[in-house]
C-alpha atoms as a PDB file:
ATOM      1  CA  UNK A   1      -5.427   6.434  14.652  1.00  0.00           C
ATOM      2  CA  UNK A   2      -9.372   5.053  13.613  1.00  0.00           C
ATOM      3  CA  UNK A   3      -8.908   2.182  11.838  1.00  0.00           C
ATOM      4  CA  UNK A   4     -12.695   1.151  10.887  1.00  0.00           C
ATOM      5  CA  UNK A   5     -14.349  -2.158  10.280  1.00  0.00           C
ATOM      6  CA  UNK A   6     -14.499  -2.936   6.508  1.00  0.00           C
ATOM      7  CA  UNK A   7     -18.390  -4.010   5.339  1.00  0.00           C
ATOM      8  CA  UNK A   8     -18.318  -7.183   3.669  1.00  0.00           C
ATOM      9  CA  UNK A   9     -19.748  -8.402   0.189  1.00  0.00           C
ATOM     10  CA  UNK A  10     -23.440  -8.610   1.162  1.00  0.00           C
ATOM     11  CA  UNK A  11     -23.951  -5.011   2.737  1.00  0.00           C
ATOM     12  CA  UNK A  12     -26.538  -3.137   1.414  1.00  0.00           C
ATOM     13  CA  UNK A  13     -24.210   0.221   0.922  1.00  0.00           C
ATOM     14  CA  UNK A  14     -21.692  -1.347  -1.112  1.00  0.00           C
ATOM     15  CA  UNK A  15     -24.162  -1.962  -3.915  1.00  0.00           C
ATOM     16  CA  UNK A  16     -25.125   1.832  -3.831  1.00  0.00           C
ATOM     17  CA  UNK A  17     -23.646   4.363  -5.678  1.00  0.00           C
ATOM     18  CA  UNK A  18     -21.770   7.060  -3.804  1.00  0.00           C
ATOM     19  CA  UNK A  19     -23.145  10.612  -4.029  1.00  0.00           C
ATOM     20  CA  UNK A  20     -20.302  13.301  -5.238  1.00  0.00           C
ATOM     21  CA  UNK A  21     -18.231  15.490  -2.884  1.00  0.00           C
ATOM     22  CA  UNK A  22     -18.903  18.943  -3.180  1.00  0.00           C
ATOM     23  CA  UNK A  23     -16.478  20.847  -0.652  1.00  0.00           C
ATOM     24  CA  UNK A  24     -13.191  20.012  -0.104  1.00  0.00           C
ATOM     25  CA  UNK A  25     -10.366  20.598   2.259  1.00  0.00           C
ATOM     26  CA  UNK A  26     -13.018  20.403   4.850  1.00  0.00           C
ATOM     27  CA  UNK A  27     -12.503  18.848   8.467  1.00  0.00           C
ATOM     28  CA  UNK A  28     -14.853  16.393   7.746  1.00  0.00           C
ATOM     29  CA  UNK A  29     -13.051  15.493   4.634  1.00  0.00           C
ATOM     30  CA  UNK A  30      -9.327  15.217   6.862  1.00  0.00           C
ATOM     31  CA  UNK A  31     -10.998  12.857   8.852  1.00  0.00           C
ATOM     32  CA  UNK A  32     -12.395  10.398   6.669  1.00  0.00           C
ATOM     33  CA  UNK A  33      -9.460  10.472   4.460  1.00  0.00           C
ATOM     34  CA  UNK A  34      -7.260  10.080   8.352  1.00  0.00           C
ATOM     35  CA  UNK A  35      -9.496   6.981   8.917  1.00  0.00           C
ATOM     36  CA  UNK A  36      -9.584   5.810   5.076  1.00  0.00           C
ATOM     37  CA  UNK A  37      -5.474   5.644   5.343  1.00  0.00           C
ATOM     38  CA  UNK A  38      -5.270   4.118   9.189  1.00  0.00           C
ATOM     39  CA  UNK A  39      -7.556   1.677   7.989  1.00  0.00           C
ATOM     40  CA  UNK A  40      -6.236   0.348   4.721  1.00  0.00           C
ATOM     41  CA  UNK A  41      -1.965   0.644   5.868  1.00  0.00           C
ATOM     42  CA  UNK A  42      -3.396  -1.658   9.261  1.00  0.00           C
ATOM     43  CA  UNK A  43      -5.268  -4.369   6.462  1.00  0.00           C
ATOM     44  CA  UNK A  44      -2.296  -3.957   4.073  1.00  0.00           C
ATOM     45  CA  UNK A  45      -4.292  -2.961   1.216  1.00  0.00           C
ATOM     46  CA  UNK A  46      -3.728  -1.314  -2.157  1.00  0.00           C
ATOM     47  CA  UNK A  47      -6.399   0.618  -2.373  1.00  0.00           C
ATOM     48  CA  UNK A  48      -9.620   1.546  -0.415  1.00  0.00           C
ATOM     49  CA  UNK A  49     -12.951   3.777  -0.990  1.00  0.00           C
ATOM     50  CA  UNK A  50     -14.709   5.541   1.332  1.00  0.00           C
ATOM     51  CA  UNK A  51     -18.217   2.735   0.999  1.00  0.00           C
ATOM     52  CA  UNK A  52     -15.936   0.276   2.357  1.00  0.00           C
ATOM     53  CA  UNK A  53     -16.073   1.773   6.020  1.00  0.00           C
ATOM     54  CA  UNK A  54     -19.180   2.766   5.548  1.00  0.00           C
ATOM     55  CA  UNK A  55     -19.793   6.604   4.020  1.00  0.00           C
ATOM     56  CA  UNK A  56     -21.699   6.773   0.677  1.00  0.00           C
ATOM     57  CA  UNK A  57     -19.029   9.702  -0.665  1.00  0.00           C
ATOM     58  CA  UNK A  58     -16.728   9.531  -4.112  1.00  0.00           C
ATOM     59  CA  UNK A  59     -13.865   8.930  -2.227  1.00  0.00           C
ATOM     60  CA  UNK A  60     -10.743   6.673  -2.861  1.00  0.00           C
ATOM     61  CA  UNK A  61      -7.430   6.124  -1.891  1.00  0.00           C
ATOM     62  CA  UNK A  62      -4.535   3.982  -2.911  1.00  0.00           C
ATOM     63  CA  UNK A  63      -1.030   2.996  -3.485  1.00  0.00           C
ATOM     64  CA  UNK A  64       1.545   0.314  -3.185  1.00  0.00           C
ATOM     65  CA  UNK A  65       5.069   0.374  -2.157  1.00  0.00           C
ATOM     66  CA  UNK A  66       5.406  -3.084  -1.308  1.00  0.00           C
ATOM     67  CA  UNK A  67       2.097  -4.995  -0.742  1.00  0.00           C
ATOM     68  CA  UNK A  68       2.479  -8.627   0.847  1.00  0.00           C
ATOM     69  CA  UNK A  69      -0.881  -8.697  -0.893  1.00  0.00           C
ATOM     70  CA  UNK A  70       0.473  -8.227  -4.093  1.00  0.00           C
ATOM     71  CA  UNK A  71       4.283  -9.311  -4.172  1.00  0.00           C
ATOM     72  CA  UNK A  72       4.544  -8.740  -7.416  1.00  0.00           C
ATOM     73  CA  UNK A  73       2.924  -5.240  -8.048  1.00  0.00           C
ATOM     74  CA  UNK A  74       5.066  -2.406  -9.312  1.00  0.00           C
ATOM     75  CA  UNK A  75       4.627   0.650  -7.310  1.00  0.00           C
ATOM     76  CA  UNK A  76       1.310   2.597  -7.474  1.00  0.00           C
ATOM     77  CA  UNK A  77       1.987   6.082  -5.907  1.00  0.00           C
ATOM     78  CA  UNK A  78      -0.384   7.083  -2.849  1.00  0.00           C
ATOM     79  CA  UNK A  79      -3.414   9.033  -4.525  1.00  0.00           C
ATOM     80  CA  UNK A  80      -6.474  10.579  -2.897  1.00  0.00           C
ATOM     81  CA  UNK A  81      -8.814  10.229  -5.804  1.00  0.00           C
ATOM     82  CA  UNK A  82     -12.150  12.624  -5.090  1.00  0.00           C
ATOM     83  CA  UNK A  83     -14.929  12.065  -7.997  1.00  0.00           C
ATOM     84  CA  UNK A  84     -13.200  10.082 -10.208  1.00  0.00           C
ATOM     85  CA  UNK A  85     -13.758   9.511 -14.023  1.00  0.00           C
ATOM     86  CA  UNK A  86     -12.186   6.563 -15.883  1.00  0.00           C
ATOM     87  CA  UNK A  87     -11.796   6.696 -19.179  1.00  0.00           C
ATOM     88  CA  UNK A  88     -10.405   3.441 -21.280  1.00  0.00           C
ATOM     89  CA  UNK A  89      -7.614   4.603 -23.833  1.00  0.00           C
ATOM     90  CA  UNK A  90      -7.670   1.124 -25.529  1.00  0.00           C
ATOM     91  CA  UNK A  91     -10.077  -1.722 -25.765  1.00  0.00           C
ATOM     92  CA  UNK A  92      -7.634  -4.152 -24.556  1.00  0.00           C
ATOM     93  CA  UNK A  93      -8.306  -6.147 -21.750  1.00  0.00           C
ATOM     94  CA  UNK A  94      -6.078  -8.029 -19.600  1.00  0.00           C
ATOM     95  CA  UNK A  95      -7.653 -10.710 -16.484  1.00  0.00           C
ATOM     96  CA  UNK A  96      -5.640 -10.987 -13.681  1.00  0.00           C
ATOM     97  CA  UNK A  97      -5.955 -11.818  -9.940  1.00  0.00           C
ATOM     98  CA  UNK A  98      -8.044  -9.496  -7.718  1.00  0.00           C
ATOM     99  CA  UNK A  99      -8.921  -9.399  -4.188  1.00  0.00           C
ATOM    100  CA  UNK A 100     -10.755  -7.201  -1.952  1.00  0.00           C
ATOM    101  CA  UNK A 101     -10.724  -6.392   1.623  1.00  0.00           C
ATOM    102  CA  UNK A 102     -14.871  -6.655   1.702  1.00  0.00           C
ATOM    103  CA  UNK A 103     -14.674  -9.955   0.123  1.00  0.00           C
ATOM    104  CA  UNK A 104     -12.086 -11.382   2.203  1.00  0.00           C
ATOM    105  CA  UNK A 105      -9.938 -14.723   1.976  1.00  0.00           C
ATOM    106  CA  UNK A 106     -11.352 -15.024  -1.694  1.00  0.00           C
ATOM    107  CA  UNK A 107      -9.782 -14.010  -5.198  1.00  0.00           C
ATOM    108  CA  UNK A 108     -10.874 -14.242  -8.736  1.00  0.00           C
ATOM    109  CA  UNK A 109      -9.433 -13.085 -12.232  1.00  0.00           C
ATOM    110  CA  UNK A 110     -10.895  -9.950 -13.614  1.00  0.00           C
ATOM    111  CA  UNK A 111     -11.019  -8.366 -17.126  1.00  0.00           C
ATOM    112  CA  UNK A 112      -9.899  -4.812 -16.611  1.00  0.00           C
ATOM    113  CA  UNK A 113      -8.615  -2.073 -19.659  1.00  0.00           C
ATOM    114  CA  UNK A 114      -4.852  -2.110 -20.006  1.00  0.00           C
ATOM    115  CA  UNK A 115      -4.625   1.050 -20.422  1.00  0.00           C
ATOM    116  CA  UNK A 116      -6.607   4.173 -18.319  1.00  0.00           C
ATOM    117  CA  UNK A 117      -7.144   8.181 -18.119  1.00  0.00           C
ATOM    118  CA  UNK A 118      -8.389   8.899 -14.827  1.00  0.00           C
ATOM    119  CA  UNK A 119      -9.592  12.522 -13.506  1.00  0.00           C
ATOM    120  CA  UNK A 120     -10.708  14.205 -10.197  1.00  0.00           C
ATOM    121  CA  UNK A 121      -9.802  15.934  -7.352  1.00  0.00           C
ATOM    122  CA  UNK A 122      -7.778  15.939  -4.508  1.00  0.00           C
ATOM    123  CA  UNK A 123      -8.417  16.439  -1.303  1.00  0.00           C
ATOM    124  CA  UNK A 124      -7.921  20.413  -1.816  1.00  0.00           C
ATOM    125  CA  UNK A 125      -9.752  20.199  -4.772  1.00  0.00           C
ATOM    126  CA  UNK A 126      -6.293  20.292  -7.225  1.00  0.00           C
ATOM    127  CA  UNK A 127      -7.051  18.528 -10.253  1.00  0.00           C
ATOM    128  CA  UNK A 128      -5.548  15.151 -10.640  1.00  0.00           C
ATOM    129  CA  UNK A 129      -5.187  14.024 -14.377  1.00  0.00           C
ATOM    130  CA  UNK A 130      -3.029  10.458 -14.835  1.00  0.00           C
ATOM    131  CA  UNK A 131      -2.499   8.505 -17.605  1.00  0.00           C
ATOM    132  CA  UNK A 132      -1.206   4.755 -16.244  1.00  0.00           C
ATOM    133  CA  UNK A 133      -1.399   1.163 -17.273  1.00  0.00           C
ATOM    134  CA  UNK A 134      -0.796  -2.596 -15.391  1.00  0.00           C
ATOM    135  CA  UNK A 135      -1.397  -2.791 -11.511  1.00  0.00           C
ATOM    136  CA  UNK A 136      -2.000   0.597 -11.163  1.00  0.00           C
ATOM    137  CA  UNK A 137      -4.665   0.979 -13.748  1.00  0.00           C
ATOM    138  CA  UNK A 138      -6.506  -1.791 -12.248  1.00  0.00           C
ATOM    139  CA  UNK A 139      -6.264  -0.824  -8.703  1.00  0.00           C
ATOM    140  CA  UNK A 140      -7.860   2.380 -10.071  1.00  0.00           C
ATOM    141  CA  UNK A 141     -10.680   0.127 -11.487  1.00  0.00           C
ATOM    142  CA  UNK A 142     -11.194  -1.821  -9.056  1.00  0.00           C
ATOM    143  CA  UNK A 143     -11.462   1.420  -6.168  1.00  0.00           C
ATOM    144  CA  UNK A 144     -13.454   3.480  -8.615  1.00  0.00           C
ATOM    145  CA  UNK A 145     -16.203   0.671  -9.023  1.00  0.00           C
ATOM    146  CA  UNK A 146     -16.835   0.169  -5.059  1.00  0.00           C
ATOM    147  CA  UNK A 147     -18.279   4.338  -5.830  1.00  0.00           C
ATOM    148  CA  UNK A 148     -20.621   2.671  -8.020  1.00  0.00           C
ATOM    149  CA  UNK A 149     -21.588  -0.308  -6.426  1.00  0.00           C
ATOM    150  CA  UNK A 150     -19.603  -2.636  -7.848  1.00  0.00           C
ATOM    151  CA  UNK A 151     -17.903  -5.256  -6.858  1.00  0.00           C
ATOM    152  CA  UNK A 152     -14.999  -7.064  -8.540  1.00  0.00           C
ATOM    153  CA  UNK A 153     -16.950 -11.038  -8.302  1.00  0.00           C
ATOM    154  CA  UNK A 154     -19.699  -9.399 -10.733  1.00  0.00           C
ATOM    155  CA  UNK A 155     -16.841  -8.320 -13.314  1.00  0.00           C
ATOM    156  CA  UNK A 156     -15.916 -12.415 -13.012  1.00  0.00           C
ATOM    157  CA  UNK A 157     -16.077 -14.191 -16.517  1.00  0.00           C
ATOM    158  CA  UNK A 158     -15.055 -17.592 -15.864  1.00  0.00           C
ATOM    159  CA  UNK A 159     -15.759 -18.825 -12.169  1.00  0.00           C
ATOM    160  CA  UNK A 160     -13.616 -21.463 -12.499  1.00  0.00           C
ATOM    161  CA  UNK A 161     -10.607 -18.780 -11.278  1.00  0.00           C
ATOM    162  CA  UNK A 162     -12.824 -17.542  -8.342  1.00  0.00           C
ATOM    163  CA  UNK A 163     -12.185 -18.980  -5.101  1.00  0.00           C
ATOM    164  CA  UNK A 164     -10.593 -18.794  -1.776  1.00  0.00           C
ATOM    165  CA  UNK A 165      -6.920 -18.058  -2.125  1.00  0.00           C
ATOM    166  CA  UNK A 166      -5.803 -21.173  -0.253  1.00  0.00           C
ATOM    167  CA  UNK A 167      -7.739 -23.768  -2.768  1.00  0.00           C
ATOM    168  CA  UNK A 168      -6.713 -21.780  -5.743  1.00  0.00           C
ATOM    169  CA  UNK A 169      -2.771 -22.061  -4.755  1.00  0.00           C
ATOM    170  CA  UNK A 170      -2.323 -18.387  -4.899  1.00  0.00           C
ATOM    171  CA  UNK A 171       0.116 -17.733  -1.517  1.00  0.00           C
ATOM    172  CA  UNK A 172      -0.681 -14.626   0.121  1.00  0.00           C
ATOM    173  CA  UNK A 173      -1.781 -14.029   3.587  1.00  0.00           C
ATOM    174  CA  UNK A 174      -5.483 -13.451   4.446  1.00  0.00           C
ATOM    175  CA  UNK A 175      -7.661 -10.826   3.093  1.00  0.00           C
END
């Protein structure tokens, strides 16, 4: 098991964007993906990319059985996402609460499409092509944009709805 540290809001890599993977089913590969998975079922997350704990690759993973986190969430099924592409099937957007385990103890509500294709790879190089909508389409979202940088405070449109989870009354344990 290698659970890694998770960089925080304020690291210079997580405002980079990752490079591409270009071999797959490689031992190097295993391992991250081994260390990406230990890492985010220890933090409870939902989702996790490979800038979080530290390596500058187009790497994500998530899913969501049931999420402390996210009580609420319908289930996301566990998805190694390798070079992702989003593409918004509507213009709908729908704000909801987000948090992140590299902005801890803090949430905000965050615009994201309703409605999502998303393509890539997996880890053996198979092609992954999903149409989804609700949680799962903004998990994707929110993963994907760590690849480029991005983090979900920036997306923010009323800061009003940002804060520490405690202050805003939203009851979930600790980021």
């Amino acid at each position: 098991m290698a659970i890694k540290p998770v960089l925080r809001m304020g690291h210079p890599l997580l405002r980079q964007v990752a490079k591409s993977v270009d071999q797959f089913n490689t031992p190097a590969l295993m391992s991250l993906l081994e260390d990406m998975f230990d890492t985010m079922a220890y933090l409870d997350g939902a989702g996790l990319a490979a800038p979080q704990i530290g390596v500058s690759l187009r790497v994500v993973i998530f899913g969501v059985k049931h999420n402390a986190r996210y009580p609420d969430a319908e289930e996301v099924p566990l998805t190694v996402l390798i070079n992702p592409i989003i593409t918004p099937l509507t213009e709908e957007l729908e704000e909801d609460w987000e948090g992140c385990l590299s902005v801890p103890g803090l949430r905000g509500r965050v615009p994201r499409y309703t409605v999502i294709r998303y393509q890539g790879s997996d880890e053996h190089g198979n092609i992954i092509d999903r149409t989804v909508s609700g949680f799962h389409a903004r998990v994707v979202q929110h993963e994907c944009d760590h690849l480029d940088g991005v983090l979900y405070p920036s997306r923010i449109r009323d800061f009003n709805s940002f804060g520490f989870s405690q202050e805003l009354g939203i009851n979930t344990p600790d980021d």
